[in-house]
C-alpha atoms as a PDB file:
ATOM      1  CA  UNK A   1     202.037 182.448 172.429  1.00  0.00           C
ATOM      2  CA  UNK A   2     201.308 178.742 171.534  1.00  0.00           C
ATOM      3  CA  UNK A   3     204.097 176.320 169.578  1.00  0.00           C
ATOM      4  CA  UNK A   4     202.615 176.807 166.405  1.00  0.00           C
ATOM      5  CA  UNK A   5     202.181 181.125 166.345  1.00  0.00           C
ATOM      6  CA  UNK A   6     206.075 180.251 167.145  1.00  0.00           C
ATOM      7  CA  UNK A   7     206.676 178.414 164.188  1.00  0.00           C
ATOM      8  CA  UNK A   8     204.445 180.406 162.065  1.00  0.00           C
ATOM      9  CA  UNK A   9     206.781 183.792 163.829  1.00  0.00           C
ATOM     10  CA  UNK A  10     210.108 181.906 163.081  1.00  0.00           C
ATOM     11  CA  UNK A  11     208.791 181.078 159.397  1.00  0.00           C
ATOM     12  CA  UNK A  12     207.997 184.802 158.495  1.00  0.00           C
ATOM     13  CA  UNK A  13     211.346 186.282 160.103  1.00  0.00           C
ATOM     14  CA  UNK A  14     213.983 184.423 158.576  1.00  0.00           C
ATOM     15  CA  UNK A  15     217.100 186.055 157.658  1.00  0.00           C
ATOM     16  CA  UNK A  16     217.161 185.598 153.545  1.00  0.00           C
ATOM     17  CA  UNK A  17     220.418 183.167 153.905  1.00  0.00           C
ATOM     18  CA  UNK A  18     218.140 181.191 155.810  1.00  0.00           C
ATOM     19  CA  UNK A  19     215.122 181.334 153.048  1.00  0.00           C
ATOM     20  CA  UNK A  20     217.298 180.210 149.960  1.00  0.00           C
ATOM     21  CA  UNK A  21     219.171 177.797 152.181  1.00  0.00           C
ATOM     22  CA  UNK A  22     215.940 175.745 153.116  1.00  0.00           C
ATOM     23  CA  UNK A  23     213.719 176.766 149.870  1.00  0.00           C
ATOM     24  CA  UNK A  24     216.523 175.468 147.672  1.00  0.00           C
ATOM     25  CA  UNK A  25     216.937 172.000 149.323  1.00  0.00           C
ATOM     26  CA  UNK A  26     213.564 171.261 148.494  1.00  0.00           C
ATOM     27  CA  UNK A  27     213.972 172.844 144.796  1.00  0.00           C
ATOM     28  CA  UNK A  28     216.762 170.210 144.506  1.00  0.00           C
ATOM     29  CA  UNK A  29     215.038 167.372 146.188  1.00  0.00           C
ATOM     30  CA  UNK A  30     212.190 167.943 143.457  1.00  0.00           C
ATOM     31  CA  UNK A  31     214.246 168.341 140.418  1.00  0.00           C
ATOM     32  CA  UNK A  32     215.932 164.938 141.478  1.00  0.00           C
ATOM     33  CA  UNK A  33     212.750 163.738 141.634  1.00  0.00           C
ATOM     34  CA  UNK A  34     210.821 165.406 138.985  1.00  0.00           C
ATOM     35  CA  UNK A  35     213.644 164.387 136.389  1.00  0.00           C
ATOM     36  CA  UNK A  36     214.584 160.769 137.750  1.00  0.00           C
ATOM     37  CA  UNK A  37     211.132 159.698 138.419  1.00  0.00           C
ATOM     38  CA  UNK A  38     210.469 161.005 134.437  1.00  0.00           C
ATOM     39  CA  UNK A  39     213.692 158.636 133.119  1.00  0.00           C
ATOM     40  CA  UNK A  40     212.589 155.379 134.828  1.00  0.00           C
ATOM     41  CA  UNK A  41     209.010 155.820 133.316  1.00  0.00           C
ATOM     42  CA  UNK A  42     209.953 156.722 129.698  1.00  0.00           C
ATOM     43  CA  UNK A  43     212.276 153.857 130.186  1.00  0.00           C
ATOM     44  CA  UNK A  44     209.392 151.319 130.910  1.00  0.00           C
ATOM     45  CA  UNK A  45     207.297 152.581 128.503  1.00  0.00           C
ATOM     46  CA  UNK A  46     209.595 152.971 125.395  1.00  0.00           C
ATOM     47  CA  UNK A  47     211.381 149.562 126.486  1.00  0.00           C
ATOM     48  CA  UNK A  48     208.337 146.561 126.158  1.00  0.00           C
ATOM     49  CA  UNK A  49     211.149 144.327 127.240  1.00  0.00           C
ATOM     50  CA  UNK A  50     211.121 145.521 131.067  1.00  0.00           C
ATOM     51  CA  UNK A  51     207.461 145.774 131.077  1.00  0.00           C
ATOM     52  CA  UNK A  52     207.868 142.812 134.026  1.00  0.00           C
ATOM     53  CA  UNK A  53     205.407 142.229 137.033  1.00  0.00           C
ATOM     54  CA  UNK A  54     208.114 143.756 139.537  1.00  0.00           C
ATOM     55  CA  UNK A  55     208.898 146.486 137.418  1.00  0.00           C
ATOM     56  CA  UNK A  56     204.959 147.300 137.308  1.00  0.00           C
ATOM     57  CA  UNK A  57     205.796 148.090 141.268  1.00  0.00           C
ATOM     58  CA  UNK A  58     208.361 150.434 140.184  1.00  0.00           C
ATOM     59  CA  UNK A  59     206.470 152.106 137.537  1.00  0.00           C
ATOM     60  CA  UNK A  60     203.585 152.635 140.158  1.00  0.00           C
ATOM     61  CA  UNK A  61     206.219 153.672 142.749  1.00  0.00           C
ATOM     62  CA  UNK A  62     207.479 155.786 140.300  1.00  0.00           C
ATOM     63  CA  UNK A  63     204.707 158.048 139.581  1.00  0.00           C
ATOM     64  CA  UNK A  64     203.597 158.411 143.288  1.00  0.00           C
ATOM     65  CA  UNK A  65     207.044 159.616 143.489  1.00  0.00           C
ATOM     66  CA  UNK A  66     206.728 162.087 140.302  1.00  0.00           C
ATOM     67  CA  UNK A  67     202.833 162.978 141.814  1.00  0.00           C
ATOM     68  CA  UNK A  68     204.487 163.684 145.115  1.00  0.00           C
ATOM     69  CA  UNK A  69     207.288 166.141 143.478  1.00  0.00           C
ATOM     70  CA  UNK A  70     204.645 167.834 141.384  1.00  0.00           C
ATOM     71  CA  UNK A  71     201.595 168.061 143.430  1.00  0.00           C
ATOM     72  CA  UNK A  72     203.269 168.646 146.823  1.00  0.00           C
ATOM     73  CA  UNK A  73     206.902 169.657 147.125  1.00  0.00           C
ATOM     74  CA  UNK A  74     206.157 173.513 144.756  1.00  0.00           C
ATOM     75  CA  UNK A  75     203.671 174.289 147.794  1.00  0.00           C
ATOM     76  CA  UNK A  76     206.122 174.008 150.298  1.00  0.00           C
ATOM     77  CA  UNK A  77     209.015 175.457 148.191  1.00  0.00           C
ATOM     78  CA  UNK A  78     206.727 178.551 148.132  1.00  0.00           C
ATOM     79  CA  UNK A  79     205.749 178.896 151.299  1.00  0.00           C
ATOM     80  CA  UNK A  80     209.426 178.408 152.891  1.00  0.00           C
ATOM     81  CA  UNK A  81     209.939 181.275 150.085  1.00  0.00           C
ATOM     82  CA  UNK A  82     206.998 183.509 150.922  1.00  0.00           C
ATOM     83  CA  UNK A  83     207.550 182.582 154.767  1.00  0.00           C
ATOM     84  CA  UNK A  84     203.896 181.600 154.716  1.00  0.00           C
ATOM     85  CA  UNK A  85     200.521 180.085 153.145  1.00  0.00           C
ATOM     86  CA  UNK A  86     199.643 182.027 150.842  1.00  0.00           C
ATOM     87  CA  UNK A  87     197.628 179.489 147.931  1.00  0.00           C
ATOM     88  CA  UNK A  88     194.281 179.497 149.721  1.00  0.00           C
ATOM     89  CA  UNK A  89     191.568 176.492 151.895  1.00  0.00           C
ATOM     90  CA  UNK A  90     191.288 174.293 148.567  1.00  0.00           C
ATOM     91  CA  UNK A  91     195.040 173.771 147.673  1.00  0.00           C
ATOM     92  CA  UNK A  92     196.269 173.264 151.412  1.00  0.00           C
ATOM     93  CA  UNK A  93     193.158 170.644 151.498  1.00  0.00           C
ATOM     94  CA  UNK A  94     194.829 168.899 147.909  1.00  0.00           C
ATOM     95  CA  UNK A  95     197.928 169.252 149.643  1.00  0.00           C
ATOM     96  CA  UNK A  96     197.368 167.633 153.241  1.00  0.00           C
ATOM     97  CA  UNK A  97     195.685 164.806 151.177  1.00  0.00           C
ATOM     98  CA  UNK A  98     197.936 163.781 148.518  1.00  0.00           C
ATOM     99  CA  UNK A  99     201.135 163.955 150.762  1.00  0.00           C
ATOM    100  CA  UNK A 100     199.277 161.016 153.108  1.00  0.00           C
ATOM    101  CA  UNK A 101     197.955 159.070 150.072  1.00  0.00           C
ATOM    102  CA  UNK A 102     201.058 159.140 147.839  1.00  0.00           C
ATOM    103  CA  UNK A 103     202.860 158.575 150.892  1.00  0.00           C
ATOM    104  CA  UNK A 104     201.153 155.574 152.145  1.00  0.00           C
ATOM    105  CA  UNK A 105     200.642 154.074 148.863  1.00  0.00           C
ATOM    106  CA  UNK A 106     204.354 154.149 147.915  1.00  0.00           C
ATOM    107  CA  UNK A 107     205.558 152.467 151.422  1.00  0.00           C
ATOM    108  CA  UNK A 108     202.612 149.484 150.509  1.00  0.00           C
ATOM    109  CA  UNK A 109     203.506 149.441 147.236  1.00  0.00           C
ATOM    110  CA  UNK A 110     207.370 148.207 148.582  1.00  0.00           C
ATOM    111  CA  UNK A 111     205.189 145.910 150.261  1.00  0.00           C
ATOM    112  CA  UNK A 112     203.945 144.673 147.606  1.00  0.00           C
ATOM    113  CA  UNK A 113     207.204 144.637 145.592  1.00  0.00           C
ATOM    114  CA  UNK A 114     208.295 142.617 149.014  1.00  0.00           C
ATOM    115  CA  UNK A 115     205.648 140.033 148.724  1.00  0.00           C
ATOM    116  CA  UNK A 116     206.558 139.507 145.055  1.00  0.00           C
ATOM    117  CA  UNK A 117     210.314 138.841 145.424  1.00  0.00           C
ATOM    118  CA  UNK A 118     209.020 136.388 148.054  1.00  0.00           C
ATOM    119  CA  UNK A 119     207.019 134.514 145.919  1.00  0.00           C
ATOM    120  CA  UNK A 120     209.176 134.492 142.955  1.00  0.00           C
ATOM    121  CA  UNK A 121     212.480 133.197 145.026  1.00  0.00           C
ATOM    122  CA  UNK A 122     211.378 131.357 147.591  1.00  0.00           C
ATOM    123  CA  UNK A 123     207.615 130.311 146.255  1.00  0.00           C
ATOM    124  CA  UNK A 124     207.896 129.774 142.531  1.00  0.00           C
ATOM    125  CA  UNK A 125     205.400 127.257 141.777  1.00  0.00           C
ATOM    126  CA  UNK A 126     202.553 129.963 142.980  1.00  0.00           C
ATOM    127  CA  UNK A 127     204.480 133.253 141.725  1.00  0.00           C
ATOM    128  CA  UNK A 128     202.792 132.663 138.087  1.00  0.00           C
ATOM    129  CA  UNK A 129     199.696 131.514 139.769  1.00  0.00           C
ATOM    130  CA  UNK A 130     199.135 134.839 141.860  1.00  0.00           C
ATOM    131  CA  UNK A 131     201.341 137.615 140.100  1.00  0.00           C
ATOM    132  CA  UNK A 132     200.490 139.211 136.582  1.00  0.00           C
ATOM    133  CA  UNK A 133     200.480 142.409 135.654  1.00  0.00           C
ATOM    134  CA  UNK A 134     196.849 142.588 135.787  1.00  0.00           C
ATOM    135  CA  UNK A 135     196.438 141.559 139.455  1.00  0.00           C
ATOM    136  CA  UNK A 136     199.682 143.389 140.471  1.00  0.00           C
ATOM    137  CA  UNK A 137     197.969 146.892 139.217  1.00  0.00           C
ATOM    138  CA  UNK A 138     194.746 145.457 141.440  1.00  0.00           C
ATOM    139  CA  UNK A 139     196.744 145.238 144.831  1.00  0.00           C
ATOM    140  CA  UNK A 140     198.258 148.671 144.055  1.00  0.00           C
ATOM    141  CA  UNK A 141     194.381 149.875 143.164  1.00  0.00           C
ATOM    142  CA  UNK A 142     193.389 147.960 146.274  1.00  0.00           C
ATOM    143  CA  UNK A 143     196.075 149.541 148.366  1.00  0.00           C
ATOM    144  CA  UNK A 144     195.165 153.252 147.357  1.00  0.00           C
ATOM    145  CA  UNK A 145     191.425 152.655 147.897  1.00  0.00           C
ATOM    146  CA  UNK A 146     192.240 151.587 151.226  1.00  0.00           C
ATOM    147  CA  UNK A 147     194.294 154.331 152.077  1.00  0.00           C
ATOM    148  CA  UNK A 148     191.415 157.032 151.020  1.00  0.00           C
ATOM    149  CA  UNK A 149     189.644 154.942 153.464  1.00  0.00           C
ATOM    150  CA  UNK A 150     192.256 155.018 156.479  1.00  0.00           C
ATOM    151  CA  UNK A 151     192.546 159.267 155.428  1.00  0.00           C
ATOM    152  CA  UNK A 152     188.632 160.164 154.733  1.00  0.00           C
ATOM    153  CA  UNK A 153     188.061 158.621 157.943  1.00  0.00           C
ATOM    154  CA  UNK A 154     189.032 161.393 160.544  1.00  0.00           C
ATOM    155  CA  UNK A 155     187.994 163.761 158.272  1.00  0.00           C
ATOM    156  CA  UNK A 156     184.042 162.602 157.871  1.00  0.00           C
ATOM    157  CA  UNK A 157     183.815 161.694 161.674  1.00  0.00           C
ATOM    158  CA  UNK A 158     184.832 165.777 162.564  1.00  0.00           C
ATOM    159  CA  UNK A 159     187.829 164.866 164.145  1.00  0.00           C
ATOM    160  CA  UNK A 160     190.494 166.707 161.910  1.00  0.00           C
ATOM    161  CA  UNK A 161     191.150 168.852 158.672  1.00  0.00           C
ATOM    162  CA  UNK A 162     193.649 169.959 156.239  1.00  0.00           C
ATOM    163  CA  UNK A 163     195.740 173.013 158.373  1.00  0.00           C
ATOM    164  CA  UNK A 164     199.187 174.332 157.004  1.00  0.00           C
ATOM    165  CA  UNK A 165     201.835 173.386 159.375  1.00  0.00           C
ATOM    166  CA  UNK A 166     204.260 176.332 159.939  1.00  0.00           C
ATOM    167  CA  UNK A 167     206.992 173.735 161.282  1.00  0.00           C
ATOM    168  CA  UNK A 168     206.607 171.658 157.985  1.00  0.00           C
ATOM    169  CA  UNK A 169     205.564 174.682 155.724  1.00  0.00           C
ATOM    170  CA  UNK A 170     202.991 171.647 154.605  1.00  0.00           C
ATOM    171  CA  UNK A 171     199.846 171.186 154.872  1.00  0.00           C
ATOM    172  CA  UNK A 172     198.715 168.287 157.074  1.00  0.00           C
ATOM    173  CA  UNK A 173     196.156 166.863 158.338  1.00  0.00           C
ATOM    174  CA  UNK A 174     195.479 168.253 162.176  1.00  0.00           C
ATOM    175  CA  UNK A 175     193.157 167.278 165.189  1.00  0.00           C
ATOM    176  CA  UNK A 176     190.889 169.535 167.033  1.00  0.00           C
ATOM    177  CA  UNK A 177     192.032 169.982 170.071  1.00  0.00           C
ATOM    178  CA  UNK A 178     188.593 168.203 171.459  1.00  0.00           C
ATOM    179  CA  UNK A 179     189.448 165.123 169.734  1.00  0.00           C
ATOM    180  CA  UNK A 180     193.048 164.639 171.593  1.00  0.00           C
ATOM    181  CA  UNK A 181     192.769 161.373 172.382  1.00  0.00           C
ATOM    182  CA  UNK A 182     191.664 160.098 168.473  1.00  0.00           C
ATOM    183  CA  UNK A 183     194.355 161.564 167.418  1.00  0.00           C
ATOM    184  CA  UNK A 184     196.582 159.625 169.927  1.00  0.00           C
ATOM    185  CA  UNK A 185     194.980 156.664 169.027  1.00  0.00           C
ATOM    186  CA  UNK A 186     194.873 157.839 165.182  1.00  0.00           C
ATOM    187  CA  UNK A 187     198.522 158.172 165.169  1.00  0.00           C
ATOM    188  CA  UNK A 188     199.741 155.805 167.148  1.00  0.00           C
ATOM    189  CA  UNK A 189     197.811 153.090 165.033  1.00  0.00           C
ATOM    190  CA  UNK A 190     198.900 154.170 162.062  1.00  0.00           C
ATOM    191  CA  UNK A 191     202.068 154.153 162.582  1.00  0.00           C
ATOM    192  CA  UNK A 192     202.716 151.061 164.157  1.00  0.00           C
ATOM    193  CA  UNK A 193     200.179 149.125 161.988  1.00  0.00           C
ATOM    194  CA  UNK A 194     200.277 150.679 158.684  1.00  0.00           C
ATOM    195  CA  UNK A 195     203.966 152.165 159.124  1.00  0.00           C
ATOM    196  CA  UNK A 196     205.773 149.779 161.178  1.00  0.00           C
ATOM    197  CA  UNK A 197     203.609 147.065 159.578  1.00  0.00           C
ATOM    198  CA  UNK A 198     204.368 147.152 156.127  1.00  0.00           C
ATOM    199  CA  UNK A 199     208.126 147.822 157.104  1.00  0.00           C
ATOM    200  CA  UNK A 200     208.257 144.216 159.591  1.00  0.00           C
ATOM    201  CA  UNK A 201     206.714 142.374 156.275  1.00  0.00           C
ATOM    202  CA  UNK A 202     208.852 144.019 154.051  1.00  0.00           C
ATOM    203  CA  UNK A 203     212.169 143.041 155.841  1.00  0.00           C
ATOM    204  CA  UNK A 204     210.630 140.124 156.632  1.00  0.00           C
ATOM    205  CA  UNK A 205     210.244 138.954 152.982  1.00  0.00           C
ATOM    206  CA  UNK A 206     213.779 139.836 152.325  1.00  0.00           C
ATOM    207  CA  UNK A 207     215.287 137.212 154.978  1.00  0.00           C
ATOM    208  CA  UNK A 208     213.269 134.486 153.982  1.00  0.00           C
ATOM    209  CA  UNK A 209     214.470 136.095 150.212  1.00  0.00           C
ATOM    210  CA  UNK A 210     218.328 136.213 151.047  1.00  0.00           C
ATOM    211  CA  UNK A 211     218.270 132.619 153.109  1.00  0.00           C
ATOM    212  CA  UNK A 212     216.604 131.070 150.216  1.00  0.00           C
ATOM    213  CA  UNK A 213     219.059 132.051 148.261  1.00  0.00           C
ATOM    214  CA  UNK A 214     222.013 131.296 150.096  1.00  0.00           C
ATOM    215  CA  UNK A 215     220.653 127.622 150.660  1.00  0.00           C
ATOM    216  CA  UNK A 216     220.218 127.477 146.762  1.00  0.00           C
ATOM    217  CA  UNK A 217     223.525 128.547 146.201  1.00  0.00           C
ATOM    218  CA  UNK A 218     225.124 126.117 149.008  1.00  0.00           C
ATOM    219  CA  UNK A 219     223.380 123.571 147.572  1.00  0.00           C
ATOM    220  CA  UNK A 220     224.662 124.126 143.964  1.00  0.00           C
ATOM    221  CA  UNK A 221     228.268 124.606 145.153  1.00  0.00           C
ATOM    222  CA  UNK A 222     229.280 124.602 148.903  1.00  0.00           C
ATOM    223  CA  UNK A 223     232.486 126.738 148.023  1.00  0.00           C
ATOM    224  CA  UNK A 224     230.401 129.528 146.572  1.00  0.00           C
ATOM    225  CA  UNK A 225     229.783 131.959 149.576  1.00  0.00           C
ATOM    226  CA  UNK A 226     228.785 135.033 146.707  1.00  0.00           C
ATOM    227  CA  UNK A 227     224.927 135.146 145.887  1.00  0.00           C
ATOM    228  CA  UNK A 228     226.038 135.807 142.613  1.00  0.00           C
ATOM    229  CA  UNK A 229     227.336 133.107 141.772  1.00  0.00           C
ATOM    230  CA  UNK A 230     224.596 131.232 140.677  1.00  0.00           C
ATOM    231  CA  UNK A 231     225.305 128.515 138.205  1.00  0.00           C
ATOM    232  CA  UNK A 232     224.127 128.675 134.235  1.00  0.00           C
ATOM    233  CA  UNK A 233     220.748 126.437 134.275  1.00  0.00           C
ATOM    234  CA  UNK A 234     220.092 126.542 138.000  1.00  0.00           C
ATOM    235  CA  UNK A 235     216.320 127.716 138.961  1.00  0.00           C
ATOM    236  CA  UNK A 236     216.984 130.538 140.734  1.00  0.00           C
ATOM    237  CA  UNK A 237     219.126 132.853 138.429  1.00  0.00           C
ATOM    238  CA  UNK A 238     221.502 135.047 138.166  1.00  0.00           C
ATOM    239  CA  UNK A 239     219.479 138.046 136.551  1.00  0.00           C
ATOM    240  CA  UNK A 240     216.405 137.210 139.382  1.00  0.00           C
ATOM    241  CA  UNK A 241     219.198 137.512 141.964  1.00  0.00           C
ATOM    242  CA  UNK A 242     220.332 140.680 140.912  1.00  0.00           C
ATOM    243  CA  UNK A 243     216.527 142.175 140.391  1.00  0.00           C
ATOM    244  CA  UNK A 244     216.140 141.329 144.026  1.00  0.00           C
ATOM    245  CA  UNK A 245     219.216 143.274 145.719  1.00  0.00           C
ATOM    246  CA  UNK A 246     218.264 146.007 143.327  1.00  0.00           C
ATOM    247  CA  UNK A 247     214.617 146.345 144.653  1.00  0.00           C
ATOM    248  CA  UNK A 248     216.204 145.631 148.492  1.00  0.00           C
ATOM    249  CA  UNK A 249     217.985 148.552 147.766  1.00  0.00           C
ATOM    250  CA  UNK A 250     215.832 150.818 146.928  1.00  0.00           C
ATOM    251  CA  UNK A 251     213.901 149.306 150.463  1.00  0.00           C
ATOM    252  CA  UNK A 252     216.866 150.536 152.225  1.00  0.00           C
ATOM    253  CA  UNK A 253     216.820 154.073 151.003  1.00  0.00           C
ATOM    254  CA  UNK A 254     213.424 154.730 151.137  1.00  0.00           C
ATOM    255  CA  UNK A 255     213.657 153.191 155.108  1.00  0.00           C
ATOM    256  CA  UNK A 256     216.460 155.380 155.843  1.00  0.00           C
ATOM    257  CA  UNK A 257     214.252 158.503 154.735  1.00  0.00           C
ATOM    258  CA  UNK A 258     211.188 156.888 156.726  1.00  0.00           C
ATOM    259  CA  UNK A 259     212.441 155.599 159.952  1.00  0.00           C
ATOM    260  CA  UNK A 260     213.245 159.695 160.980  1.00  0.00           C
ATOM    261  CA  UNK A 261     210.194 160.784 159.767  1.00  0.00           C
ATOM    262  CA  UNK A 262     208.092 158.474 161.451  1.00  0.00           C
ATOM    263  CA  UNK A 263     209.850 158.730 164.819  1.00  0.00           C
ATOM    264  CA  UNK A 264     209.658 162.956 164.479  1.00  0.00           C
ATOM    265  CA  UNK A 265     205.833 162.487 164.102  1.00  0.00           C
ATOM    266  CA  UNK A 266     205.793 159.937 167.012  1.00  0.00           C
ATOM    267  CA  UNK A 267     207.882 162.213 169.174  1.00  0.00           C
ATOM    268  CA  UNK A 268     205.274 165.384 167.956  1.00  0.00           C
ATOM    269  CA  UNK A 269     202.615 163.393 169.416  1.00  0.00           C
ATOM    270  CA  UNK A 270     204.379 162.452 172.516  1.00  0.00           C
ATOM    271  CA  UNK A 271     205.615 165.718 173.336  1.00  0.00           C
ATOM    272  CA  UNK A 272     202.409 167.763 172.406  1.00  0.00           C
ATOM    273  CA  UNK A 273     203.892 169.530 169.371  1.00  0.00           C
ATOM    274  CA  UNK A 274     207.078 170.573 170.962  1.00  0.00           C
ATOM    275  CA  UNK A 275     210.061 170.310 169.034  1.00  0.00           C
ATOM    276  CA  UNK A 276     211.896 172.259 167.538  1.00  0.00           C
ATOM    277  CA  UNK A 277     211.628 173.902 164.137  1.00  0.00           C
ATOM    278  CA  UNK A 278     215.151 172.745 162.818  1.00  0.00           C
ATOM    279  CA  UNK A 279     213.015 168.602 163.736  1.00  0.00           C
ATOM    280  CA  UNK A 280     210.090 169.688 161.711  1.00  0.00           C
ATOM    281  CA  UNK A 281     211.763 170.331 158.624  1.00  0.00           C
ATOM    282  CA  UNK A 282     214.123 167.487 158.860  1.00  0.00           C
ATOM    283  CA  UNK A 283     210.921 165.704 158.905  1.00  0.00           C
ATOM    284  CA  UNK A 284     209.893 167.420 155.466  1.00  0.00           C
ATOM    285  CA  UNK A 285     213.106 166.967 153.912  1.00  0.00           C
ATOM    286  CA  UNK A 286     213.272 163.284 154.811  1.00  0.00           C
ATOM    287  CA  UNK A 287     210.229 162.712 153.034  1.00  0.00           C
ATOM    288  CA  UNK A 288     210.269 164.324 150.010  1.00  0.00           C
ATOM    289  CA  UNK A 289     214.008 162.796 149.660  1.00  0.00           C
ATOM    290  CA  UNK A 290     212.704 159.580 149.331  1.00  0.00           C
ATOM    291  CA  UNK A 291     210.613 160.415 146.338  1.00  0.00           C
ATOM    292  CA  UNK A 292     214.013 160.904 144.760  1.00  0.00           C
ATOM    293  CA  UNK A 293     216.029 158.327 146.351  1.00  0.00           C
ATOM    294  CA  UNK A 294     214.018 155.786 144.515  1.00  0.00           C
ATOM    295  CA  UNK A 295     214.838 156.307 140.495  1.00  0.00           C
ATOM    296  CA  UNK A 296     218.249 157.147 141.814  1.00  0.00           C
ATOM    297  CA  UNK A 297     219.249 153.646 143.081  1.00  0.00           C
ATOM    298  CA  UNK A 298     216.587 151.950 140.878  1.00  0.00           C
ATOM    299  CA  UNK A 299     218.570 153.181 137.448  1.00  0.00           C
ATOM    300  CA  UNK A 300     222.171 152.635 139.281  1.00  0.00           C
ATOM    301  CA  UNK A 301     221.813 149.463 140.579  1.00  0.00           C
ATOM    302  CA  UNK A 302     219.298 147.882 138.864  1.00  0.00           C
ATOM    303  CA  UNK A 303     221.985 146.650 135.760  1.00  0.00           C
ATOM    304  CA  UNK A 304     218.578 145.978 133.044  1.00  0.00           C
ATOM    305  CA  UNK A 305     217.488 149.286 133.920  1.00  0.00           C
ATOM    306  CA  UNK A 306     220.775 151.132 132.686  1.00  0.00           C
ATOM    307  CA  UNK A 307     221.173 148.909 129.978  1.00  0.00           C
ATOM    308  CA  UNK A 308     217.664 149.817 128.808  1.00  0.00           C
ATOM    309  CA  UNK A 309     218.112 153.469 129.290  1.00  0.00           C
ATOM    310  CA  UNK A 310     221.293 153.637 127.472  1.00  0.00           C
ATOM    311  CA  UNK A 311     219.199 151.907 124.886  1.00  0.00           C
ATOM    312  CA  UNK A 312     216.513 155.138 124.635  1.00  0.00           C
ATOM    313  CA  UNK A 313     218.925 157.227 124.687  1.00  0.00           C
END
């Protein structure tokens, strides 16, 4: 019997503790998501005052997070239910796909949310010059067309398709077994380049971010060791500050999800699809958690947010 008519055993013969227990985790995980995802976008689009170039990054993140709980998680809800696929070729192929691209596009999109704070802290005399809100929705446009790219490509050269993944109770995408070594290479590439990548520039941005601003605030006043204490009048300010930690932080939690998932698939491919079940779904759960970690820190740390929401409601 091979790892995955294992998986695909263990799935159908739960005990029914077992099936609520792990179909209700990701029933929670989506209504988190489904629900705070929903509140930060009615916020930005009933409040015109928020309607800012980073908070065009969180909108976008946003609704790859609500896309995510809607077009993803209720397929794997059902089949840890149903202890199987049972929602035909065509949705496990929607599936596979949309869990890579939404994904993908919401780590780059931090990226780009990175990049900005960068600018506008440590590079303001080019943040007006290179970020609107026009040419912020273009690097997110950019970013998804090259991700269809990076996905379509495996598929068109024959070396992979859309399978449902008893371990995950997800479709993903899977290599024939002919093609072993592109999907070493596949893998391995992808998640130190456009993984690991995105996550080195990210944290890199932050640094040069946090330094910047604790020379500014040196400068202002050598006994100030807060970065929140930012003078009235002084470039950098208070509110900017406070935007900043509130998007780091909301880079922490969606790391903390990633970093586990991204080792798990690592370790898959290492080990020749041996792990254990209990690893595959904390892969699954890691994942869709950060689609609702996001609105979660966004609305309680980011102060303008709250304010704004108490505002709608």
């Amino acid at each position: 019997m091979s790892k995955e008519e294992s998986l695909a055993r263990d799935l159908g013969s739960r005990s029914p503790g077992r099936v609520a227990l792990e179909s209700s985790m990701v029933l929670c995980v989506q209504l988190v998501a489904v629900s705070g995802n929903a509140i930060v976008l009615l916020v930005i689009y009933k409040r015109p005052v928020i309607r800012t170039v980073t908070n065009t990054y969180i909108g976008a993140l946003a609704i790859c997070d609500l896309l995510m709980a809607l077009a993803v998680m209720p397929w794997t809800a059902g089949s840890l239910i149903s202890g199987g696929w049972m929602f035909g070729v065509s949705v496990c192929r929607l599936q596979g796909f949309l869990i890579l691209l939404l994904a993908w596009t919401s780590l780059h999109i931090m990226a780009l949310t990175a990049v900005n704070r960068y600018f506008r802290v440590v590079r303001p005399n080019l943040y007006r010059k290179y970020f609107t809100i026009r040419s912020s929705i273009n690097m997110i446009i950019v970013s998804m067309v090259t991700t269809i790219v990076v996905i379509a490509t495996p598929l068109f050269a024959g070396w992979s398709s859309f399978v449902f993944r008893p371990g995950k109770a997800t479709c993903f995408m899977t290599f024939d077994k002919s093609h072993g070594i592109a999907q070493h290479g596949y893998v391995i590439v992808n998640c130190v380049i456009y993984t690991f990548g995105p996550m080195i520039l990210i944290y890199s941005c932050y640094f040069c971010v946090f330094m910047s601003v604790r020379n500014h605030v040196i400068s202002i006043n050598p006994s100030l060791h807060s970065i929140l204490g930012v003078v009235p009048g002084a470039a950098l300010t208070v509110r900017e500050v406070r935007v900043t930690r509130a998007v780091f932080a909301m880079v922490l939690g969606f790391t903390w999800c990633w970093i586990p998932v991204t080792t798990i698939e690592l370790l898959h491919v290492l080990t020749h699809g041996n792990l254990p079940r209990e690893g595959y779904l904390c892969f699954i759960y890691f994942a869709f958690i950060s689609n609702a970690i996001n609105p979660v820190i966004c609305i309680s740390v980011n102060q303008t947010f709250r304010r704004e929401l108490f505002a709608v409601l």
